[in-house]
C-alpha atoms as a PDB file:
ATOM      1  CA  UNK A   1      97.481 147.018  51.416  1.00  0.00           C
ATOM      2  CA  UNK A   2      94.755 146.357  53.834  1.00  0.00           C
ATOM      3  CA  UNK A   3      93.175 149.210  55.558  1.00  0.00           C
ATOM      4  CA  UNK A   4      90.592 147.802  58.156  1.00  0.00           C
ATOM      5  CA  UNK A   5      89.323 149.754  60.753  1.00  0.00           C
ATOM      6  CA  UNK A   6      90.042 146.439  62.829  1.00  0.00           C
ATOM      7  CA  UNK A   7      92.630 143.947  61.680  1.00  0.00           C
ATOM      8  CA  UNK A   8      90.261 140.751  62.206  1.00  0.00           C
ATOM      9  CA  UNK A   9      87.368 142.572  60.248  1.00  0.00           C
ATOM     10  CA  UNK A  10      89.550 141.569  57.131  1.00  0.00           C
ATOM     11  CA  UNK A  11      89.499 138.046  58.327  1.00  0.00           C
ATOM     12  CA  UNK A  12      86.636 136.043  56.886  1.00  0.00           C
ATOM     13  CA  UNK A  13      86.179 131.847  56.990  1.00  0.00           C
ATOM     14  CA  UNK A  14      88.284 131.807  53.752  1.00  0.00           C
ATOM     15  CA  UNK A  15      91.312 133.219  54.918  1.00  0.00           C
ATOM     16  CA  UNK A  16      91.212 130.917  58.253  1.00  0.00           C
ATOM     17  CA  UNK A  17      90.444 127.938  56.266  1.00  0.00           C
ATOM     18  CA  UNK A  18      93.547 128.441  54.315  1.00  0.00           C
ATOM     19  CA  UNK A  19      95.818 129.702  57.132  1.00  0.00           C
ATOM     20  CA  UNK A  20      94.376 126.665  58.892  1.00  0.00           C
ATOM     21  CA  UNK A  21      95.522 124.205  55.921  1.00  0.00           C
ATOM     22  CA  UNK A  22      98.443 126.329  55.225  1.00  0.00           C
ATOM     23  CA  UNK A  23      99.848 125.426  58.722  1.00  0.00           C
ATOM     24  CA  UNK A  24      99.696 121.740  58.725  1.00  0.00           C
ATOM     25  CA  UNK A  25     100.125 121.130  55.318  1.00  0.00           C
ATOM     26  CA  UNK A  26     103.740 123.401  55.432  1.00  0.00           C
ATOM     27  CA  UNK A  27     103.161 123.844  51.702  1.00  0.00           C
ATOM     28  CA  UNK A  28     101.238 126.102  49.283  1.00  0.00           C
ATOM     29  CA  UNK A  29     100.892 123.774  46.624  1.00  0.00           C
ATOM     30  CA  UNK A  30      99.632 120.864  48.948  1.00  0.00           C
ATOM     31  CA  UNK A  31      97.362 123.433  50.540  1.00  0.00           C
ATOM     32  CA  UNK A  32      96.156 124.427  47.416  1.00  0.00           C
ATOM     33  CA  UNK A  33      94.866 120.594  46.538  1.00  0.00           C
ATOM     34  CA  UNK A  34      93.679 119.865  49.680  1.00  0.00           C
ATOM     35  CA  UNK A  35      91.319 123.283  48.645  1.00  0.00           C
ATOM     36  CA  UNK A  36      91.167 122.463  45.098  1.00  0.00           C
ATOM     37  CA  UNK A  37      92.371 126.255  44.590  1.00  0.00           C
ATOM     38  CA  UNK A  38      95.158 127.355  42.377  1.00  0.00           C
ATOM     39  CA  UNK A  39      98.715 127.934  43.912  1.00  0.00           C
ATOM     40  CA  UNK A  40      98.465 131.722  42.890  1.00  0.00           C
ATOM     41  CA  UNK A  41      95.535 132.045  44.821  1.00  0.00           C
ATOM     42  CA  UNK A  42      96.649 130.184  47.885  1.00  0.00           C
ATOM     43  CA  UNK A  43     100.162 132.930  47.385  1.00  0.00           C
ATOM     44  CA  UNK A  44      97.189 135.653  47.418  1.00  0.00           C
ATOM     45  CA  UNK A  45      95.591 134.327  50.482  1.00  0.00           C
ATOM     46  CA  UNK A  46      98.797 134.271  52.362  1.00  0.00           C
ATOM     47  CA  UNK A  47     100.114 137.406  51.454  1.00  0.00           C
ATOM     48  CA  UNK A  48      96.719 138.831  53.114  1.00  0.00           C
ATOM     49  CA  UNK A  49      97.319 136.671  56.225  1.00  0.00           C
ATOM     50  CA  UNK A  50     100.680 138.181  56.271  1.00  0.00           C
ATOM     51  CA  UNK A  51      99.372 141.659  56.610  1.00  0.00           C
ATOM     52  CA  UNK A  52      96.985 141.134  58.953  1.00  0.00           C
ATOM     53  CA  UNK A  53      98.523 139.462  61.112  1.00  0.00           C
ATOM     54  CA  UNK A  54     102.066 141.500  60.891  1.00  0.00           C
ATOM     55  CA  UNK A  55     103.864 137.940  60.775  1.00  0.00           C
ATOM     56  CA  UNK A  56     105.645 135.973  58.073  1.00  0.00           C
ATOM     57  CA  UNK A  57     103.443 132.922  59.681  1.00  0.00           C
ATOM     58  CA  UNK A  58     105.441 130.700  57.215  1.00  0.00           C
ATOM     59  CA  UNK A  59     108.898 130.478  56.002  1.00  0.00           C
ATOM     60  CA  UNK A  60     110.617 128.264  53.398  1.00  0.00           C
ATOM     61  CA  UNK A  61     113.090 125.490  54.984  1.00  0.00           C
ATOM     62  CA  UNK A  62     114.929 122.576  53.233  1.00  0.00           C
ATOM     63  CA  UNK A  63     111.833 120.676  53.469  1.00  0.00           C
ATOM     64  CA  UNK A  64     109.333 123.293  51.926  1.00  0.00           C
ATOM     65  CA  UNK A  65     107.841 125.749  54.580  1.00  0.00           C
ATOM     66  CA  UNK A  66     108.121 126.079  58.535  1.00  0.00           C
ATOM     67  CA  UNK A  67     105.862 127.912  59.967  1.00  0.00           C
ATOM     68  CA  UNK A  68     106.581 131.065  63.011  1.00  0.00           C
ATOM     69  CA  UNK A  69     106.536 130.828  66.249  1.00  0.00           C
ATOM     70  CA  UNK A  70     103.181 133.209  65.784  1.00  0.00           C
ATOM     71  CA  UNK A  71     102.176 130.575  62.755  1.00  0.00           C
ATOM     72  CA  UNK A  72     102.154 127.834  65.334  1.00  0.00           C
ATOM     73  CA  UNK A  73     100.457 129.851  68.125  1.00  0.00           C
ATOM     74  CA  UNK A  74      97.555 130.526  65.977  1.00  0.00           C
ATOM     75  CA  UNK A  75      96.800 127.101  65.019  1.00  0.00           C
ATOM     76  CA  UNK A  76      94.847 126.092  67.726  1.00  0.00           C
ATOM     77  CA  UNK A  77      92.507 129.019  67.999  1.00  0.00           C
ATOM     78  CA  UNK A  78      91.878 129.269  64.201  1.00  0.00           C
ATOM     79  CA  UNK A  79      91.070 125.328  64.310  1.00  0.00           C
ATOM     80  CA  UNK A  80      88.114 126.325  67.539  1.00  0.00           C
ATOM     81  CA  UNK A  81      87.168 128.831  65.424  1.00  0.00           C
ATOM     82  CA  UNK A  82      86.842 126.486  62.003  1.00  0.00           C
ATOM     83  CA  UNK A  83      85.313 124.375  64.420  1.00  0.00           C
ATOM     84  CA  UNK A  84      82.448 126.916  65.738  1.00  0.00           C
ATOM     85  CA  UNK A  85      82.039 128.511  61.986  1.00  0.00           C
ATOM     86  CA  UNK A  86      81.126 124.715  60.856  1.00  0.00           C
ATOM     87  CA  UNK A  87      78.483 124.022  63.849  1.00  0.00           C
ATOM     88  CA  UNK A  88      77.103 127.211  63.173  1.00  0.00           C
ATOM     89  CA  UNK A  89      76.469 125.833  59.771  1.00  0.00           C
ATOM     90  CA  UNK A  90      75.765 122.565  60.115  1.00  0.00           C
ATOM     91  CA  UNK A  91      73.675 122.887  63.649  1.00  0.00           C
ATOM     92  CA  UNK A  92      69.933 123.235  61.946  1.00  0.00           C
ATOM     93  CA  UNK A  93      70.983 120.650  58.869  1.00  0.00           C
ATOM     94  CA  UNK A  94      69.060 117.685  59.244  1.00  0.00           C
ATOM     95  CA  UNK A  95      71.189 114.761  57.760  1.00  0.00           C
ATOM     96  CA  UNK A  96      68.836 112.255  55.416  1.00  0.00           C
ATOM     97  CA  UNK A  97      71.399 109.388  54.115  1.00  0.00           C
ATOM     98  CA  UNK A  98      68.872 108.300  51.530  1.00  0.00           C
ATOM     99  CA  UNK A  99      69.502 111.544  49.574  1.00  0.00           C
ATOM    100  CA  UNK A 100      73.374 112.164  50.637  1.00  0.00           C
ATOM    101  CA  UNK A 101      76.188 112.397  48.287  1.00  0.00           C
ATOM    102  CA  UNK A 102      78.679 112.642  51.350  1.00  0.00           C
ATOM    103  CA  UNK A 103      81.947 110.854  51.189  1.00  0.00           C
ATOM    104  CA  UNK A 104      83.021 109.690  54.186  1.00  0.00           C
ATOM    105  CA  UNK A 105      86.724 108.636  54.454  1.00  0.00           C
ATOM    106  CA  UNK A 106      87.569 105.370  57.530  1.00  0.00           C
ATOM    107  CA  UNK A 107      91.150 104.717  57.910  1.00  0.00           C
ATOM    108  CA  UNK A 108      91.539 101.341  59.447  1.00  0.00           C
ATOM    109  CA  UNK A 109      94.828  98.086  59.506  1.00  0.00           C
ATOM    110  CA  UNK A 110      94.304  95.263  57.639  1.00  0.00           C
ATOM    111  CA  UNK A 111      94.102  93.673  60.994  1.00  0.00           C
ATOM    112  CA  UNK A 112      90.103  93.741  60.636  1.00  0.00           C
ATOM    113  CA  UNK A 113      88.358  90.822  59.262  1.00  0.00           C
ATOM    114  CA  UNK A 114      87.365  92.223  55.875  1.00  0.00           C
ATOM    115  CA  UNK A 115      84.188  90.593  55.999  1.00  0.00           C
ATOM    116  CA  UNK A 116      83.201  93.096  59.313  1.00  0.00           C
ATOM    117  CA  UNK A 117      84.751  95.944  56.954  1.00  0.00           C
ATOM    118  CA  UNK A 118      81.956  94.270  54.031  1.00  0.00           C
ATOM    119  CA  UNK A 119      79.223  94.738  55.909  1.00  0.00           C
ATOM    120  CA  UNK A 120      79.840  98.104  57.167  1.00  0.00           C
ATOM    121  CA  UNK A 121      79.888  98.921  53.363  1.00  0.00           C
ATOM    122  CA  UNK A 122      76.840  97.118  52.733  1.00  0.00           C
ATOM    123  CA  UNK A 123      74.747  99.147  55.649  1.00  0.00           C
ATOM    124  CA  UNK A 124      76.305 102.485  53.703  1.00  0.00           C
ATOM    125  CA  UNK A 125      75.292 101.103  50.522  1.00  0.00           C
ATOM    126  CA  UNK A 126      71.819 100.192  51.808  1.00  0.00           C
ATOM    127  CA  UNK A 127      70.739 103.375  53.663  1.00  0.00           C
ATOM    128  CA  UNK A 128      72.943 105.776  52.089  1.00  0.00           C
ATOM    129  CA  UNK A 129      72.793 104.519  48.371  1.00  0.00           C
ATOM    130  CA  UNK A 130      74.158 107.714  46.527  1.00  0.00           C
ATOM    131  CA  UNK A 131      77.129 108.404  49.838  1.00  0.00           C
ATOM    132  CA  UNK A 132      81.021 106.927  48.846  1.00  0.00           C
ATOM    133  CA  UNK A 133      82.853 105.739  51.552  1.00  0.00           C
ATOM    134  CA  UNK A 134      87.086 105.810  50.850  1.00  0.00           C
ATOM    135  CA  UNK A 135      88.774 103.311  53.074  1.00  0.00           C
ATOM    136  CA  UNK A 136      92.447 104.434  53.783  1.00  0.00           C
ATOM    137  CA  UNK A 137      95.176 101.992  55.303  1.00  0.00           C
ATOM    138  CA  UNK A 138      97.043 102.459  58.348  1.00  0.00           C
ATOM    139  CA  UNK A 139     100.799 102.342  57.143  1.00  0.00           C
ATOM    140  CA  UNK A 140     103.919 102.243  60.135  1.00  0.00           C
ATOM    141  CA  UNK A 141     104.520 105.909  58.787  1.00  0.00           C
ATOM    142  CA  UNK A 142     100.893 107.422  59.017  1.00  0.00           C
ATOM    143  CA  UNK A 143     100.165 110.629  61.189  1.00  0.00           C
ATOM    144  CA  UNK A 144      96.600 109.456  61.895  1.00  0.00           C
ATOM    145  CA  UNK A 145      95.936 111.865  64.564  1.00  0.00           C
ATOM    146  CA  UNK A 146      96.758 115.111  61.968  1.00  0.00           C
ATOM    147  CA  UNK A 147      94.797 113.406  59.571  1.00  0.00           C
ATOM    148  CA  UNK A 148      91.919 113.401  61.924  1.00  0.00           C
ATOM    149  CA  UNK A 149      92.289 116.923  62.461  1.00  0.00           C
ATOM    150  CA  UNK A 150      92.822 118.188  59.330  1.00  0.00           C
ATOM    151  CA  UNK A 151      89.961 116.381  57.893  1.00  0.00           C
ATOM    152  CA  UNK A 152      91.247 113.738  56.044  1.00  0.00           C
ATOM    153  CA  UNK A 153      90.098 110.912  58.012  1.00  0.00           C
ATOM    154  CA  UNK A 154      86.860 110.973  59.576  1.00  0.00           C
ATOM    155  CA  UNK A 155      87.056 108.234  62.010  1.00  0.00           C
ATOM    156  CA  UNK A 156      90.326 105.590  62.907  1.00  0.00           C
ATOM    157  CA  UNK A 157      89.741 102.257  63.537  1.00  0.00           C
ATOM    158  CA  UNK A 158      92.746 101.493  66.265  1.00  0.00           C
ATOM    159  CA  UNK A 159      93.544  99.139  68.965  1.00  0.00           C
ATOM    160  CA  UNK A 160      96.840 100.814  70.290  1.00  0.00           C
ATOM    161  CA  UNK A 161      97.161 101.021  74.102  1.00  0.00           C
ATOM    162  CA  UNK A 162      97.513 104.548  74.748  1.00  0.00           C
ATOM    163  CA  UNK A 163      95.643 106.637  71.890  1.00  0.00           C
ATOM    164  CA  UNK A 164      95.561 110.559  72.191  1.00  0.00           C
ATOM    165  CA  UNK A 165      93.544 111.998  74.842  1.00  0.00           C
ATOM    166  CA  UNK A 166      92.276 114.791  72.584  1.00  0.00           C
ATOM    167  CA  UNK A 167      90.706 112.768  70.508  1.00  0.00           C
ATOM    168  CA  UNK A 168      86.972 111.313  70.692  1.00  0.00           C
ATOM    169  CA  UNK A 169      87.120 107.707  71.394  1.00  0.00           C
ATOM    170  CA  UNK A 170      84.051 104.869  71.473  1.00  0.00           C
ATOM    171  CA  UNK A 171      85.182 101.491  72.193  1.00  0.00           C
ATOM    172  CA  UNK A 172      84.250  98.487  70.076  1.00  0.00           C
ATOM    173  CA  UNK A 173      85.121  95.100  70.815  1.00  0.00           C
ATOM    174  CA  UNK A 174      87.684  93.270  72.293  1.00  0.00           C
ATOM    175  CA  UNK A 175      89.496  90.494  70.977  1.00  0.00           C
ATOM    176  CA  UNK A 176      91.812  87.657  72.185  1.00  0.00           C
ATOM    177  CA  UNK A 177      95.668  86.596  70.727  1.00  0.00           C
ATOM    178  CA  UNK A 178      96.211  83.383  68.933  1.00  0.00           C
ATOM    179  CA  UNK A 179      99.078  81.826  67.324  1.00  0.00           C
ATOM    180  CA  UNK A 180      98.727  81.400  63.254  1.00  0.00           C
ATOM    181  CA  UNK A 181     101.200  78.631  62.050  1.00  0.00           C
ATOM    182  CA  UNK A 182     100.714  76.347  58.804  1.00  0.00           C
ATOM    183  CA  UNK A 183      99.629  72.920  59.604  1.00  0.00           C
ATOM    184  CA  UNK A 184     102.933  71.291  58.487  1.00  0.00           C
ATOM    185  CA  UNK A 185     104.301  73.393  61.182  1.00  0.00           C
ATOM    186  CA  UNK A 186     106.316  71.351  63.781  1.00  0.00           C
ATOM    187  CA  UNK A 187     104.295  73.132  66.760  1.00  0.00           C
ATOM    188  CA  UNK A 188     101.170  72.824  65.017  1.00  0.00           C
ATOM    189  CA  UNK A 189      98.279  70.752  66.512  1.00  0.00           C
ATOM    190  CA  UNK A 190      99.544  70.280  69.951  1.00  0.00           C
ATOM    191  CA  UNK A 191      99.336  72.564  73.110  1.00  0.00           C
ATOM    192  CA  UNK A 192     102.451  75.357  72.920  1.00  0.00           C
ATOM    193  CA  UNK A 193     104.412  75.598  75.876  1.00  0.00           C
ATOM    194  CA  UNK A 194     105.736  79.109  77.307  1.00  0.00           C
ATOM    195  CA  UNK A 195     109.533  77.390  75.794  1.00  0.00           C
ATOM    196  CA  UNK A 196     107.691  76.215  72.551  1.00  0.00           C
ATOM    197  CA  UNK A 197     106.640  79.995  72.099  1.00  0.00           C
ATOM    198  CA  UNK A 198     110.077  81.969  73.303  1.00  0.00           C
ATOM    199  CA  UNK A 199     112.346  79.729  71.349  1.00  0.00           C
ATOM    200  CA  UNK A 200     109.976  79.795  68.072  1.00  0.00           C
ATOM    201  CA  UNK A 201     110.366  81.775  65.488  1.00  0.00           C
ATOM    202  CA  UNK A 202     107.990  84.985  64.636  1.00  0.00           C
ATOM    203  CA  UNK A 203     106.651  86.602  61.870  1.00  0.00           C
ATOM    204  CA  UNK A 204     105.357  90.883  63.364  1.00  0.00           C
ATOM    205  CA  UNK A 205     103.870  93.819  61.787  1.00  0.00           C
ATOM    206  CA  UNK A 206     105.734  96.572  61.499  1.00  0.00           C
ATOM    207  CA  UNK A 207     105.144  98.978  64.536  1.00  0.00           C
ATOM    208  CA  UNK A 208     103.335 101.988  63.534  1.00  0.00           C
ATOM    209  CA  UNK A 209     105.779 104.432  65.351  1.00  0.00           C
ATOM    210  CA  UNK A 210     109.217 104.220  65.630  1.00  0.00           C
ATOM    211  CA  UNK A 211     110.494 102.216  68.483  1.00  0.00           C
ATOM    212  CA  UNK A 212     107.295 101.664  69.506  1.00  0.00           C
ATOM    213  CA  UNK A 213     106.416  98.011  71.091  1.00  0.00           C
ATOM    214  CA  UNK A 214     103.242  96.353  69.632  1.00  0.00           C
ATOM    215  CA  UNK A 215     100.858  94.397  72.394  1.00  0.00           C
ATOM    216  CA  UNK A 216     102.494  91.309  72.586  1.00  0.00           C
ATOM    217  CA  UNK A 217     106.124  92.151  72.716  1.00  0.00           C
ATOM    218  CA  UNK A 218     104.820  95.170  75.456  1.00  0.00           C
ATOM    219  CA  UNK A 219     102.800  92.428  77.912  1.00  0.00           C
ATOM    220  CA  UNK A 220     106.674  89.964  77.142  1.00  0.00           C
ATOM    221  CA  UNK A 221     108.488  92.622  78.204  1.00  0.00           C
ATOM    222  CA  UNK A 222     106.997  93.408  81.682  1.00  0.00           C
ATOM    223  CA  UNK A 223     107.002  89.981  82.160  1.00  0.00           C
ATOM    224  CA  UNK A 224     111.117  90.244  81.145  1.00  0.00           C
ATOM    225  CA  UNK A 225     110.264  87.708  78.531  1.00  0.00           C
ATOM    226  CA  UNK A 226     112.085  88.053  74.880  1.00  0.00           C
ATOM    227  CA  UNK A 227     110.401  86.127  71.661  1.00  0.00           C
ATOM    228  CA  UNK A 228     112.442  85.417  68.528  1.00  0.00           C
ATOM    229  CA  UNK A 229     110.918  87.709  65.783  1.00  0.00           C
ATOM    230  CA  UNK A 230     112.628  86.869  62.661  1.00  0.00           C
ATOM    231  CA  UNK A 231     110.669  89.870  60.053  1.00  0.00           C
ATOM    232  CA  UNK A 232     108.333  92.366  60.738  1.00  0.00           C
ATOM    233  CA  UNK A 233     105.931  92.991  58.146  1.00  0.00           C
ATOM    234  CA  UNK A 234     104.068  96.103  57.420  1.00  0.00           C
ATOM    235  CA  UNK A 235     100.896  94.693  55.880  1.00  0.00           C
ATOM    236  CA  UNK A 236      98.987  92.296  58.078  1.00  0.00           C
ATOM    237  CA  UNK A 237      97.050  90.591  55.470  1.00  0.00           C
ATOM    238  CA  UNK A 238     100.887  89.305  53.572  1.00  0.00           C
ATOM    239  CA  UNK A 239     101.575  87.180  56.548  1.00  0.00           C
ATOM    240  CA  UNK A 240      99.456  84.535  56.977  1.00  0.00           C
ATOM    241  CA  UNK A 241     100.647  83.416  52.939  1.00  0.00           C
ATOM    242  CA  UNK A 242     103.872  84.260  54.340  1.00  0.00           C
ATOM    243  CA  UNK A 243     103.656  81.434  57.149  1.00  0.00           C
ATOM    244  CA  UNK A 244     102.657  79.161  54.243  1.00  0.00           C
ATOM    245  CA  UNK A 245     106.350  79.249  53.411  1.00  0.00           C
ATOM    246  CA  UNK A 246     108.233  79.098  57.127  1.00  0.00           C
ATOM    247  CA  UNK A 247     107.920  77.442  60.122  1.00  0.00           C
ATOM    248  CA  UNK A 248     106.893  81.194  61.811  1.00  0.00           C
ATOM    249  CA  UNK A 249     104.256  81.359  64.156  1.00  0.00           C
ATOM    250  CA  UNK A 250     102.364  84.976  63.818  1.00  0.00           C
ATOM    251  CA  UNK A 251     100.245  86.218  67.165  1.00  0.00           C
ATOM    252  CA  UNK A 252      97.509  87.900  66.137  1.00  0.00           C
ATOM    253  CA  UNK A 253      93.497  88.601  67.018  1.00  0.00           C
ATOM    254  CA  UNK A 254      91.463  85.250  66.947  1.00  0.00           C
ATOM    255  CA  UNK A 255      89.101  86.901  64.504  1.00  0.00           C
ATOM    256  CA  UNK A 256      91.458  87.418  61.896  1.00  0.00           C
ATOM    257  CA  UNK A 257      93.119  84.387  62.373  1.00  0.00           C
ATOM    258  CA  UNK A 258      90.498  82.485  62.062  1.00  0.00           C
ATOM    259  CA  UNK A 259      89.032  84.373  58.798  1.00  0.00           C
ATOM    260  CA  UNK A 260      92.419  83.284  57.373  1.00  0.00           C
ATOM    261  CA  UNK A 261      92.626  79.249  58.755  1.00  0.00           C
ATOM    262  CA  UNK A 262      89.209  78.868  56.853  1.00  0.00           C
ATOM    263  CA  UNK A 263      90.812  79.625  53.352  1.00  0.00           C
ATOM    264  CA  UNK A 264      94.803  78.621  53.973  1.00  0.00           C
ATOM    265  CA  UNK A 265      95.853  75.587  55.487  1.00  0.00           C
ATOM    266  CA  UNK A 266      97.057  76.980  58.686  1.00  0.00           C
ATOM    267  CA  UNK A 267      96.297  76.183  62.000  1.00  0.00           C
ATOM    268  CA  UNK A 268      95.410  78.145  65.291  1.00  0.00           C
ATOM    269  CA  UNK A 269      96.886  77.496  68.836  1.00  0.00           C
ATOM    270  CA  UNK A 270      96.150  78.650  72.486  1.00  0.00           C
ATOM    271  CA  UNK A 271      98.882  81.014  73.373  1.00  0.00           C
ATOM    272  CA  UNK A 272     101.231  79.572  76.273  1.00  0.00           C
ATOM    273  CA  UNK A 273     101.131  83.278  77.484  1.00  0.00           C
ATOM    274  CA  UNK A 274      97.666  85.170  78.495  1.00  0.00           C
ATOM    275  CA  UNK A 275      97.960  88.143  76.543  1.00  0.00           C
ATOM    276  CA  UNK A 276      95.741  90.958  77.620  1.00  0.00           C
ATOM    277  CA  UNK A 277      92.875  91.474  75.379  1.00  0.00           C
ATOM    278  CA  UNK A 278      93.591  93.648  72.197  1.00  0.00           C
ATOM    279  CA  UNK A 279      91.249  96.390  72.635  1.00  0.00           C
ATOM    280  CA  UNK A 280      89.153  97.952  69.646  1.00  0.00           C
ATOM    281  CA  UNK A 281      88.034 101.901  69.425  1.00  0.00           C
ATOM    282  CA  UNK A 282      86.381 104.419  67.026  1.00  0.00           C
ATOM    283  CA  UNK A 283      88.464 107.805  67.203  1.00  0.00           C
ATOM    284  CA  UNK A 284      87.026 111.008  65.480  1.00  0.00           C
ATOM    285  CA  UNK A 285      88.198 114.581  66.270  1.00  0.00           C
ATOM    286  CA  UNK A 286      86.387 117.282  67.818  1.00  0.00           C
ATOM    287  CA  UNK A 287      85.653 119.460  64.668  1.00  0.00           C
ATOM    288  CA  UNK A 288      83.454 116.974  63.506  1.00  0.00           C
ATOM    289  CA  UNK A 289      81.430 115.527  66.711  1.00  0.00           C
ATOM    290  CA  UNK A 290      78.712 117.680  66.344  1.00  0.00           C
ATOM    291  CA  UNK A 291      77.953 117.308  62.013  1.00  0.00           C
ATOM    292  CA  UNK A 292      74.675 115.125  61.719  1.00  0.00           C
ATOM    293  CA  UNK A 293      76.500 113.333  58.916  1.00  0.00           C
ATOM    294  CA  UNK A 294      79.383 112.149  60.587  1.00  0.00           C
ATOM    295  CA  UNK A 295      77.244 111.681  63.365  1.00  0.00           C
ATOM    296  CA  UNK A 296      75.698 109.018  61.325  1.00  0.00           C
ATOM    297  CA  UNK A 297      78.537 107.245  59.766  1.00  0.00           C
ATOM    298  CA  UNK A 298      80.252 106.857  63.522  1.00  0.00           C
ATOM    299  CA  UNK A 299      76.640 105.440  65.091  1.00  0.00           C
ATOM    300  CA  UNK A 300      76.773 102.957  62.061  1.00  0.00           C
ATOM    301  CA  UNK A 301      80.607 101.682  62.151  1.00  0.00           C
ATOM    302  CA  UNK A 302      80.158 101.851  66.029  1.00  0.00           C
ATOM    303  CA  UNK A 303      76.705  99.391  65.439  1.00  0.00           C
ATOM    304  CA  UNK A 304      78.525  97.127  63.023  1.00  0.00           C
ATOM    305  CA  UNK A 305      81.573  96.489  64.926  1.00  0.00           C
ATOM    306  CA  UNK A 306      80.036  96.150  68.240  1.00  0.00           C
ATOM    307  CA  UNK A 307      77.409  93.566  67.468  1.00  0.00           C
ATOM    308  CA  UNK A 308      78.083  91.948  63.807  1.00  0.00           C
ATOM    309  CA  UNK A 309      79.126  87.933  64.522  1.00  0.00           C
ATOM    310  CA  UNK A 310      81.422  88.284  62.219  1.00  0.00           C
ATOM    311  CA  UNK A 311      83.915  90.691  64.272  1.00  0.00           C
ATOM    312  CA  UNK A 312      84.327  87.941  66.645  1.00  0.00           C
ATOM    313  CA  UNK A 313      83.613  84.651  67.759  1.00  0.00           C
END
């Protein structure tokens, strides 16, 4: 048993890193990789949390562990504190990329024109030679905001309309929609009319949450307009060989479309419709905002995307 003469003096940044991880993984062996510890030691760990705390904190459900109502209460203040232990750290580190072995993990869609994701890797490569950079896609059934807090992602590339206001957010670029089509496409090289686009048929992506409308079909329905989408897709970068087998037309951001009409034989159009502009941002979480070397991976990204000619045209 633990005999402190104060219950927190047995806490140390150990013990809050794994209650932290504990908590929103909702599994000891899941924690235990994310901490590259040994289950029995992440059991040990707990089993001290328990006692100080004088709370279960987790409990096993169908799904593997649930944690308390005092588990869930905590998670917030042990996260400031994580957060304040690693500035404390960190604060009088000066960052030099040229001697770095930091791995620095961007989740991002396939929506990006890879050749803007290329050179962001060749800036890393150049002024951080020895750092590895992980890209990670954005799947329909990702939780990137928990990744960004938990520190598995340390920045988002997104364009959704409404992002999370807890989150750090620097915007990039903006882009405009076009409509992809192969050039054997009935539609294809003349202008679309607003009855040429409604009565076509579509090729989406897959929305990232469930029931969740994407830009377009969000902008058509305030207008009390209704499009003909015949398969969403989750990957964006299958669709444009996709249209090489359908007439579909596929609205997406100029700058991808027209990284894809220079190596297939498809075609882009003006959309009938004026679409607002897809908007592009860098998100990071708090924990990390003040650590010189994510400091310097964001400036970078932010640099490429914001200015390379690539991004858009």
């Amino acid at each position: 048993m633990i005999h402190p003469t104060n219950k927190w003096e047995a806490l140390d940044a150990h013990l809050l890193q794994v209650l932290y991880v504990l908590l929103t993984e909702k599994s000891v062996s899941n924690a235990a990789k994310r901490l590259n510890q040994s289950q029995p030691a992440i059991s040990t760990a707990l089993k001290k949390l328990r006692e100080i705390t004088g709370d279960q904190l987790l409990v096993r459900s169908r799904n593997g562990m649930t944690p308390t109502e005092r588990g869930l209460s905590l998670l917030e203040p042990v996260s400031q504190v994580l957060s304040q232990l690693e500035l404390i750290a960190t604060q009088q580190v000066n960052f030099d990329p040229a001697q770095s072995r930091q791995v620095f993990n961007l989740a991002a869609s396939d929506y990006l024109n890879p050749i803007a994701i290329g050179e962001i890797l060749r800036r890393i490569h150049v002024e951080a030679p020895h750092c590895t950079v992980i890209m990670h896609s954005m799947g329909h059934n990702v939780d990137y905001a928990h990744a960004l807090e938990s520190g598995m992602y340390d920045a988002v590339i997104g364009n959704w309309p409404q992002p999370p206001e807890y989150l750090r957010l620097a915007p990039l670029f903006e882009d405009e929609v076009v409509c992809l089509m192969r050039k054997l496409h009935p539609l294809a090289n003349k202008p679309l009319s607003m009855d040429d686009y409604l009565n076509a048929d579509h090729i989406a992506p897959t929305p990232y949450t469930v029931g969740q409308r994407g830009v377009i079909d969000l902008h058509l329905s305030k207008e009390r307009l209704k499009r003909n989408i015949v398969a969403f897709i989750p990957y964006f970068g299958m669709i444009p060989y996709m249209l090489l087998q359908l007439d579909a037309i596929f609205s997406a951001p100029r700058s991808f479309s027209r990284h894809y009409s220079a190596l297939l034989p498809l075609t882009i159009s003006t959309a009938p419709i004026q679409f607002p502009k897809i908007s592009y941002y860098l998100l990071w979480h708090e924990r990390q905002h003040r650590s010189p070397e994510f400091r310097w991976f964001r400036d970078l990204v932010i640099s490429v995307l914001r200015n390379d000619s690539h991004v858009v045209n």
